[in-house]
Protein backbone atom coordinates (compact mmCIF):
# COMPACT_ATOMS: atom_id res chain seq x y z
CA UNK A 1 -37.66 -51.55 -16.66
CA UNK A 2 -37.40 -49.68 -19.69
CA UNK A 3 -34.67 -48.09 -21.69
CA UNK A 4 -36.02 -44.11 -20.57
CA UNK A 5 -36.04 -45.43 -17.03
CA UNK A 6 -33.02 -46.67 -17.18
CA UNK A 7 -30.81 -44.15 -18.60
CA UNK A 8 -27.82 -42.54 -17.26
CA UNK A 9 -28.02 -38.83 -17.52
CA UNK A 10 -24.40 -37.83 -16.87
CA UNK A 11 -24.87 -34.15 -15.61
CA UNK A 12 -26.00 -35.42 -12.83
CA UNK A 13 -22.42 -36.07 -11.03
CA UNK A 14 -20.44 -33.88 -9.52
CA UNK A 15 -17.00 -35.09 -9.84
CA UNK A 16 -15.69 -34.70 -13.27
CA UNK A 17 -14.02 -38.60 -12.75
CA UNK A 18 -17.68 -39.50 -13.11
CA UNK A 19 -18.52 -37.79 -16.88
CA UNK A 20 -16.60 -40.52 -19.02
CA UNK A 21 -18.94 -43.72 -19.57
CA UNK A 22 -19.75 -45.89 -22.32
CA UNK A 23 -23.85 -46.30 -22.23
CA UNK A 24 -26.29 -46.32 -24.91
CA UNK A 25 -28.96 -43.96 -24.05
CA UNK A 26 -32.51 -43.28 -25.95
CA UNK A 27 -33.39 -39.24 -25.81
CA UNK A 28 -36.44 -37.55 -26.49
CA UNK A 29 -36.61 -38.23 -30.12
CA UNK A 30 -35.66 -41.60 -30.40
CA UNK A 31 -31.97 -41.00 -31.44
CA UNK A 32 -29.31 -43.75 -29.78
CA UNK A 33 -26.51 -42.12 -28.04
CA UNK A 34 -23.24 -43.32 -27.39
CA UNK A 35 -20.58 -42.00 -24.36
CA UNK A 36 -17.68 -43.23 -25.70
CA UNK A 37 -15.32 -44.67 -22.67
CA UNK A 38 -11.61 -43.40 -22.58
CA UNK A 39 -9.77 -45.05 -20.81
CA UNK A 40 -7.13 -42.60 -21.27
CA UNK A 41 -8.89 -39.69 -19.79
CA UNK A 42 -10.18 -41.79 -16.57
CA UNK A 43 -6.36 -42.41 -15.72
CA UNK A 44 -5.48 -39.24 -16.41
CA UNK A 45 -8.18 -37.76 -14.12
CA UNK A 46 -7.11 -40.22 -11.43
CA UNK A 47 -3.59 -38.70 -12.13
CA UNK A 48 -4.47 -35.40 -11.72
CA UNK A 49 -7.09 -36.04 -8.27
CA UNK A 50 -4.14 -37.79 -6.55
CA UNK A 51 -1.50 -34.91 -7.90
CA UNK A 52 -4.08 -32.40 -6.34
CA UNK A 53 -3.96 -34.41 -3.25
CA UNK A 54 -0.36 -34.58 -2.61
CA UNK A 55 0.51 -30.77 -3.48
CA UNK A 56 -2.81 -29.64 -1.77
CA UNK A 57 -1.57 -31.60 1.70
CA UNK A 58 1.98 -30.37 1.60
CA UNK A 59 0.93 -26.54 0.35
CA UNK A 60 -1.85 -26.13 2.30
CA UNK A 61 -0.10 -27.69 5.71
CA UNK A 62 2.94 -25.34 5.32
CA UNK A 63 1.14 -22.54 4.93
CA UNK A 64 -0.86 -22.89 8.26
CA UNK A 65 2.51 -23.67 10.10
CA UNK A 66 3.63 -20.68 7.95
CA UNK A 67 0.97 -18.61 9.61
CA UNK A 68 0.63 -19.83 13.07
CA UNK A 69 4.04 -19.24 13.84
CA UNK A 70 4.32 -16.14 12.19
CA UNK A 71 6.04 -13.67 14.26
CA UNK A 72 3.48 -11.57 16.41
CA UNK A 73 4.39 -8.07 15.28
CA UNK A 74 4.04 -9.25 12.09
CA UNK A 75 0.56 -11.02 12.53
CA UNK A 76 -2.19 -9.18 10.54
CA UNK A 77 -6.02 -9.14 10.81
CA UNK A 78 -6.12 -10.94 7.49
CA UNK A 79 -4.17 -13.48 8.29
CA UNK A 80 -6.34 -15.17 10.03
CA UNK A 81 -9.03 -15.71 6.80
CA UNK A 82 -5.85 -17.34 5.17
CA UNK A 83 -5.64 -19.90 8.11
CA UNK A 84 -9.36 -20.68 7.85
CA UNK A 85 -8.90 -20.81 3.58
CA UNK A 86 -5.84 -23.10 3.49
CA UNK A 87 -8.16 -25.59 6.03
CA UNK A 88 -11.16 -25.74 3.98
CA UNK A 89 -8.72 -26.70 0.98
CA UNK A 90 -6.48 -29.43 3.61
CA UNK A 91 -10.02 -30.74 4.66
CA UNK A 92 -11.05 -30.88 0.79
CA UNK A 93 -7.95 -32.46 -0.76
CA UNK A 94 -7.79 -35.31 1.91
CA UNK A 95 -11.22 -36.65 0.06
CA UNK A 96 -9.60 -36.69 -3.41
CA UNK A 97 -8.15 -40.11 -3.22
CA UNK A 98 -11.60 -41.57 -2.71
CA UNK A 99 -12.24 -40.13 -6.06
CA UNK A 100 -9.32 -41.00 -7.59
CA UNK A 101 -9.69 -44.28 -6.85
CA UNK A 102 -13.04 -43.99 -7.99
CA UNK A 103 -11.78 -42.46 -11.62
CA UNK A 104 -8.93 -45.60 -11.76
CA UNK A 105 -11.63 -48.21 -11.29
CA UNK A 106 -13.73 -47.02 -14.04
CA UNK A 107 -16.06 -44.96 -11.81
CA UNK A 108 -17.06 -47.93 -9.41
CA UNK A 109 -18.13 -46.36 -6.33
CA UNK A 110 -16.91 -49.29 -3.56
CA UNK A 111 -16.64 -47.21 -0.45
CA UNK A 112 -20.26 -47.16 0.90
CA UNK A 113 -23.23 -44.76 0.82
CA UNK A 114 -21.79 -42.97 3.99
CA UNK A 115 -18.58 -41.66 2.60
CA UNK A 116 -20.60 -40.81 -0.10
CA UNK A 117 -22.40 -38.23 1.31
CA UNK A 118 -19.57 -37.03 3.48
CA UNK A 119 -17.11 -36.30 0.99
CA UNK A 120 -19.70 -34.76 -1.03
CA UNK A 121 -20.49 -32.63 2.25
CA UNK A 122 -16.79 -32.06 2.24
CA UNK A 123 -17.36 -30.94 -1.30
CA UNK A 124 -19.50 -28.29 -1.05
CA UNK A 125 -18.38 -26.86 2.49
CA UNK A 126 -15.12 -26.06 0.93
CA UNK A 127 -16.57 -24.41 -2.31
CA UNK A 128 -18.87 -22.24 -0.05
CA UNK A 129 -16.29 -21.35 2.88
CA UNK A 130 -13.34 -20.85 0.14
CA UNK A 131 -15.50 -18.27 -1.36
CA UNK A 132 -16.70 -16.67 1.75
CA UNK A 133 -13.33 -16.40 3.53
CA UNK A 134 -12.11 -14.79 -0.16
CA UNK A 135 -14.59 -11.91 0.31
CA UNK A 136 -13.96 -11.46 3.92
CA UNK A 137 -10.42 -10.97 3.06
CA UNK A 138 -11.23 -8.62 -0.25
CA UNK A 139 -13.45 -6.34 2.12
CA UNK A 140 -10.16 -6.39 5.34
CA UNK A 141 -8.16 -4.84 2.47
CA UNK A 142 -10.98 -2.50 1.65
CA UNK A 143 -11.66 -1.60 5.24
CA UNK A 144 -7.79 -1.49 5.58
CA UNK A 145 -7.29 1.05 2.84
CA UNK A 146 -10.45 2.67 2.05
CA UNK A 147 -12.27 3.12 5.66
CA UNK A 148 -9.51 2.79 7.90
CA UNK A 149 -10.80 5.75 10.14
CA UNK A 150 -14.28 4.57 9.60
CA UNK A 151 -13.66 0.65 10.97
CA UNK A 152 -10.99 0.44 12.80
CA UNK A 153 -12.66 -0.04 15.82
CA UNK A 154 -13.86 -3.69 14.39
CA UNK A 155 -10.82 -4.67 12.47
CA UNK A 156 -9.74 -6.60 16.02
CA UNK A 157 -8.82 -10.14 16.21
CA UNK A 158 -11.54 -11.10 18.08
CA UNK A 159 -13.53 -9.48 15.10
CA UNK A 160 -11.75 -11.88 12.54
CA UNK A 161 -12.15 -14.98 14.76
CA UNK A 162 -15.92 -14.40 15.23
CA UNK A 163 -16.52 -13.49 11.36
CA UNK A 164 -14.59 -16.80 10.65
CA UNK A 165 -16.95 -18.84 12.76
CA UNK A 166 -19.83 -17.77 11.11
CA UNK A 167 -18.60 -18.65 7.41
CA UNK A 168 -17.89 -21.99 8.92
CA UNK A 169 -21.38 -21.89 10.67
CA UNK A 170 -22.96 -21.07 7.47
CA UNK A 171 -21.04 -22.88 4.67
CA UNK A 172 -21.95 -26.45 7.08
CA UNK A 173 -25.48 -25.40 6.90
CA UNK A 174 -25.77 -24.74 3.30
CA UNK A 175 -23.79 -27.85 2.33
CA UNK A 176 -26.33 -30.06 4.35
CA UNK A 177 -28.11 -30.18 0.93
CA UNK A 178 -25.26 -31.53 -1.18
CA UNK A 179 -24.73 -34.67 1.82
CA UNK A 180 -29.20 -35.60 1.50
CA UNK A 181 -29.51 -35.43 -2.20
CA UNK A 182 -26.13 -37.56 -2.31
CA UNK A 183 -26.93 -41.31 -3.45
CA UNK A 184 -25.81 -44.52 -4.89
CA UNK A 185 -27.06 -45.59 -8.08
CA UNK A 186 -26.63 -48.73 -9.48
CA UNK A 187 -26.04 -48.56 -13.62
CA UNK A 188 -23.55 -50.54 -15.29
CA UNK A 189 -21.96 -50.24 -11.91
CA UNK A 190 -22.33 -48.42 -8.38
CA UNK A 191 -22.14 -44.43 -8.34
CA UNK A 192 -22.19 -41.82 -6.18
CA UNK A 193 -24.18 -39.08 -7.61
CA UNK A 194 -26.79 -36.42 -7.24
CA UNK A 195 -30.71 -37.61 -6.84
CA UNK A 196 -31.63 -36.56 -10.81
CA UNK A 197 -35.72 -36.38 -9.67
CA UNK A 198 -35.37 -33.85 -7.04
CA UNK A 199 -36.87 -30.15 -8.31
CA UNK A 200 -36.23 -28.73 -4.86
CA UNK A 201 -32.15 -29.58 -5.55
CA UNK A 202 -32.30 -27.93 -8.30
CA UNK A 203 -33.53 -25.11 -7.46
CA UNK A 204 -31.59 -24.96 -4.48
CA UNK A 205 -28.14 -25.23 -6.67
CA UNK A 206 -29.35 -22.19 -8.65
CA UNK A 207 -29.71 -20.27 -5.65
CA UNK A 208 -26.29 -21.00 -4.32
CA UNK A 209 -24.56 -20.40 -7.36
CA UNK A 210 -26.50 -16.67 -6.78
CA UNK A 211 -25.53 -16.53 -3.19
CA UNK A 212 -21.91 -17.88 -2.80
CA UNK A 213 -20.79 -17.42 -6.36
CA UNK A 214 -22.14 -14.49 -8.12
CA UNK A 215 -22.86 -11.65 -4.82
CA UNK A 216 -19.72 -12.33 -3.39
CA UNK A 217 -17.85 -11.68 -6.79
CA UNK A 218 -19.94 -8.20 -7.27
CA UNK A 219 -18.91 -7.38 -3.79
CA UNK A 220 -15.10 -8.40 -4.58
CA UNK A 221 -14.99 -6.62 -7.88
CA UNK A 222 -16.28 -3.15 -5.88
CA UNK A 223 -14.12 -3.64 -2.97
CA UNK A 224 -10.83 -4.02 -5.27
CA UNK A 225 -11.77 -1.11 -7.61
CA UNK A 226 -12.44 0.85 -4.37
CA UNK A 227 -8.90 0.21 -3.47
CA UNK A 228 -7.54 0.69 -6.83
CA UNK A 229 -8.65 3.58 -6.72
CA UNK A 230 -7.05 4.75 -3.45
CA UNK A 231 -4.08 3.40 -4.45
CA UNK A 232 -3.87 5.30 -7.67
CA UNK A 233 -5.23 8.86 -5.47
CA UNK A 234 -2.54 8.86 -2.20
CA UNK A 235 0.60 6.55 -4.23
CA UNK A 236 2.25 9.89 -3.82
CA UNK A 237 1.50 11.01 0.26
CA UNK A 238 3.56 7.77 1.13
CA UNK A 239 5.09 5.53 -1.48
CA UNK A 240 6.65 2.96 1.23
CA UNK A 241 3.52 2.41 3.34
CA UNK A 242 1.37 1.94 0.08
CA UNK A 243 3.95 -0.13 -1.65
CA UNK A 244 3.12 -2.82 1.44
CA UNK A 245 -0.24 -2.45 1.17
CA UNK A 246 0.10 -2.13 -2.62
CA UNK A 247 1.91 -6.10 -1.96
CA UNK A 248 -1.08 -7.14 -0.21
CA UNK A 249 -3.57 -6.29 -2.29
CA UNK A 250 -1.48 -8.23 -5.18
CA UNK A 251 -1.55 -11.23 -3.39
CA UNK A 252 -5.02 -11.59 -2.18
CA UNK A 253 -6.06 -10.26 -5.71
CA UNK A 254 -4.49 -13.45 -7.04
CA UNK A 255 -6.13 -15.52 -5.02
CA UNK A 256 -9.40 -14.28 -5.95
CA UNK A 257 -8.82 -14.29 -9.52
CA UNK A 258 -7.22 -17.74 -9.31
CA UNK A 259 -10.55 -18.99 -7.63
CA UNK A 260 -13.25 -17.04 -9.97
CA UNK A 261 -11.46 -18.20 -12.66
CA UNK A 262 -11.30 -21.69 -11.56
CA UNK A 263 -14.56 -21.61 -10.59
CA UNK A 264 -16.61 -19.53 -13.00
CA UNK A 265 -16.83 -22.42 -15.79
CA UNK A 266 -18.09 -24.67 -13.37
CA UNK A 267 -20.66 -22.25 -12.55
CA UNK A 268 -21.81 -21.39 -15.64
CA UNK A 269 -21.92 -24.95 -17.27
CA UNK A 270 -24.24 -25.52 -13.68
CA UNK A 271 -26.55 -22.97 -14.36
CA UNK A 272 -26.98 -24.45 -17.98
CA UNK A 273 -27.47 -28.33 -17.19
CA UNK A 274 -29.80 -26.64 -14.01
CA UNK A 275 -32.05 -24.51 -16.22
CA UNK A 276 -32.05 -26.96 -19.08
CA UNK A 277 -33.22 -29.96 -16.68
CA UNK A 278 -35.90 -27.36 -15.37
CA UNK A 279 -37.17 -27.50 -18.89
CA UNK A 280 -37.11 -30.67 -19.28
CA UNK A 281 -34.23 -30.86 -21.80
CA UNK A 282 -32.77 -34.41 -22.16
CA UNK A 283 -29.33 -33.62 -21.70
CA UNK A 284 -28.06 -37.78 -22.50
CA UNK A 285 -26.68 -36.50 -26.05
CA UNK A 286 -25.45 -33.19 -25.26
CA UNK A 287 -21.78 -34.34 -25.38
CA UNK A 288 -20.60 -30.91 -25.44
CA UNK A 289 -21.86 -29.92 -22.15
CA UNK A 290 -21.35 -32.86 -20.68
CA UNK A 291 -17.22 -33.49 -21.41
CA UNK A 292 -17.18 -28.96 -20.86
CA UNK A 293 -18.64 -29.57 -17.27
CA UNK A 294 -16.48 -32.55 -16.79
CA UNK A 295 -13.38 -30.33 -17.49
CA UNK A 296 -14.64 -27.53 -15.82
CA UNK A 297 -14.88 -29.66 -12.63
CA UNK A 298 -10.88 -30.30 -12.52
CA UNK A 299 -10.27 -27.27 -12.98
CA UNK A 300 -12.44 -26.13 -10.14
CA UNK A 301 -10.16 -28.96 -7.93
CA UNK A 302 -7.08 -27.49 -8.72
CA UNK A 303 -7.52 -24.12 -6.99
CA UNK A 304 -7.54 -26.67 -4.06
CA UNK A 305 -3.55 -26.69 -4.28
CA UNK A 306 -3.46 -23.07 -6.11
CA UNK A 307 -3.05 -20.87 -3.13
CA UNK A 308 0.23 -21.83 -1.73
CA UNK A 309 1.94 -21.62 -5.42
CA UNK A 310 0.30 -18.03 -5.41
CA UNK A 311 2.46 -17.23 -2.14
CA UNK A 312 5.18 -18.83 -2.73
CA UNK A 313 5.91 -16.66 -6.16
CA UNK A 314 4.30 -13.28 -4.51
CA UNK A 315 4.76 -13.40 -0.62
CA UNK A 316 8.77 -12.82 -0.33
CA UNK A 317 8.41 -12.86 3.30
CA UNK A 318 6.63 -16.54 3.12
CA UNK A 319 9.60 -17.21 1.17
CA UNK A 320 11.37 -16.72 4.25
CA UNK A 321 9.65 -18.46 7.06
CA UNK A 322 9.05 -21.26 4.63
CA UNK A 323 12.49 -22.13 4.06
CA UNK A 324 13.74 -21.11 7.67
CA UNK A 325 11.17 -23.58 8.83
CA UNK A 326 11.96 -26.60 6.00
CA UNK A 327 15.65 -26.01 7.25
CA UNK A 328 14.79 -26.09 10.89
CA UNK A 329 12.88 -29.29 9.85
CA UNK A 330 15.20 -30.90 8.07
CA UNK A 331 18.13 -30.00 9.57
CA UNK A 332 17.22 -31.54 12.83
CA UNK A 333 16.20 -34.41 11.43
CA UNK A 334 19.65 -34.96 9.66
CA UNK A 335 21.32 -33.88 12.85
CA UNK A 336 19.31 -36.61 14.80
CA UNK A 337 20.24 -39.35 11.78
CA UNK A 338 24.01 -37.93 12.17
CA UNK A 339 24.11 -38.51 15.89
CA UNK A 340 22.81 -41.99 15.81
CA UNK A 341 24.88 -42.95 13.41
CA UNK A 342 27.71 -41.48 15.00
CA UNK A 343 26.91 -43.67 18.16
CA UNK A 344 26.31 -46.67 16.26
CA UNK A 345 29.54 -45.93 14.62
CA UNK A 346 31.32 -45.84 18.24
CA UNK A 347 29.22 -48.52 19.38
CA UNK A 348 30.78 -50.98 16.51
CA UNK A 349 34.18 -49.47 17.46
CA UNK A 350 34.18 -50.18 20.93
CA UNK A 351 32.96 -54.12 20.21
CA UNK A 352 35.87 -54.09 17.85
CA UNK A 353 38.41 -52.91 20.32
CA UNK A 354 37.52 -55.33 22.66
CA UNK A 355 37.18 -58.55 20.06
CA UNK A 356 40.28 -57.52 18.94
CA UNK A 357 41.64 -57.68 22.82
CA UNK A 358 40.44 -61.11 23.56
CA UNK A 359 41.87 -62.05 20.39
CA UNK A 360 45.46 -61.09 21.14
């Protein structure tokens, strides 16, 4: 084999743990490149994948029991899209340790083609139904606020629960891509990484950045200038009622912006490997790129574990339930560890007593 077949173009991965490699590499003129390995940053990646795991779990499991037992006449239609978001990030973070583990052991891939091309399924359903479930909940606030007389008629649960469905419907579908053109590749060692010879992937990435990247941020940006807008027009008519909608729309407005802007670089540093690739650019010496995507691809991971930090410093009544229900939790639990050690305590007593008897 020879050394162009053989080379490792590193734009092909996905996860950034997979950027950092040491391989000499001939381009299209003949020049000798060098990925310099750093140790450093692969532990440090590892670090931050298993970090993302654990706060992820926890955050993303208390705000579903958050949510679920939220008191009914407090339940709102939007609600339900933050259910549905904080389970497409649980479902995502549990597959971090695979690629963690991956990062620690100098990008080995050891756990088989299978979970290969299911946490890379994983991957991309939770990048398309995180966005999706955003905009549903950008245009609830817009239908809330803007068209209220217009919609209300379809702002029903069974509205929400049906919408939510479909997002999962269609995210599954259009991450069926992502799971085929998954592979091992054997290098200096095994890797789990996108098929580099496939035009019809390509393509197919630049269309999804279009459709569940760049459309749903156009239709964000008009629904929350829309509301703006209102906001700004009736603040006066009734200051309490749009103060609590006013809240709202803060908090789902972080979440958005925390998501586009984790998000964006890794979309824009796709489109330029994708349309460089397309014309058959050699991307082995383009270090730049390369080490900018790799960042670009943690910092996509970390909105994983973003959204419950978001309500925990915005949402005063999650506040609330959270630490009523950490109490509840925890109190029981030391109330439970009390009262067995309280009978163990009696227990030891009462064979003391009677030791003490047969002694006398």
């Amino acid at each position: 084999m020879s050394s162009e077949e053989e080379y490792f173009n590193v734009t092909d991965n996905y996860p950034a743990s997979e950027f950092m490699t040491d391989y000499f590499v001939d381009d299209t003129n003949g020049d000798i490149c060098y990925y310099e390995n750093l140790p450093w940053a692969n532990i440090s990646v590892s670090v931050l994948y298993y970090l993302i795991f654990l706060i992820g779990s926890l955050g993303n499991i208390l705000v579903i029991i958050n949510m679920v037992f939220k008191e009914k006449r407090r339940r709102r239609l939007v609600d339900t899209f933050v259910i549905n978001l904080a389970i497409a990030d649980l479902i995502f973070v549990f597959s971090l340790p695979l690629w963690a583990s991956t990062a620690g052991n100098n990008h080995r891939w050891v756990f088989g083609n299978k979970l290969c091309k299911i946490s890379s399924y994983i991957i991309a359903v939770n990048r398309y139904s995180s966005i999706f479930f955003l905009t549903c909940m950008s245009i609830d606030r817009y239908l809330a606020i803007v068209k209220l007389l217009d919609f209300k008629h379809i702002r029903t649960q069974k509205y929400a629960v049906t919408i939510s469905f479909v997002v999962w419907f269609v995210s599954m579908l259009l991450a069926i891509p992502s799971a085929y053109f998954k592979k091992l590749v054997q290098h200096d060692v095994i890797q789990c990484r996108d098929d580099p010879d496939s035009y019809f992937y390509r393509g197919f990435n630049l269309f999804a950045i279009c459709l569940t990247f760049v459309l749903p941020v156009i239709v964000i940006s008009f629904c929350y200038c829309s509301i703006l807008n209102r906001l700004r027009v009736h603040y006066e008519y009734n200051r309490k009622l749009l103060h609590r909608r006013e809240n709202s729309v803060k908090i789902i407005f972080a979440i958005v912006s925390g998501f586009v802007l984790s998000w964006l670089p890794f979309n824009i540093f796709r489109t330029i490997i994708l349309c460089l690739e397309f014309n058959n650019v050699n991307l082995s010496c383009w270090s730049t790129v390369n080490h900018s995507f790799a960042i670009a691809t943690c910092l996509a991971f970390v909105n994983s574990c973003m959204n419950p930090i978001i309500y925990v410093f915005l949402d005063r009544n999650f506040r609330l339930r959270a630490h009523r229900f950490l109490c509840c939790t925890f109190g029981n639990f030391r109330r439970r560890r009390n009262s067995v050690g309280s009978a163990s305590m009696a227990t030891e007593s009462s064979l003391f007593a009677e030791l003490s008897k047969s002694n006398l």
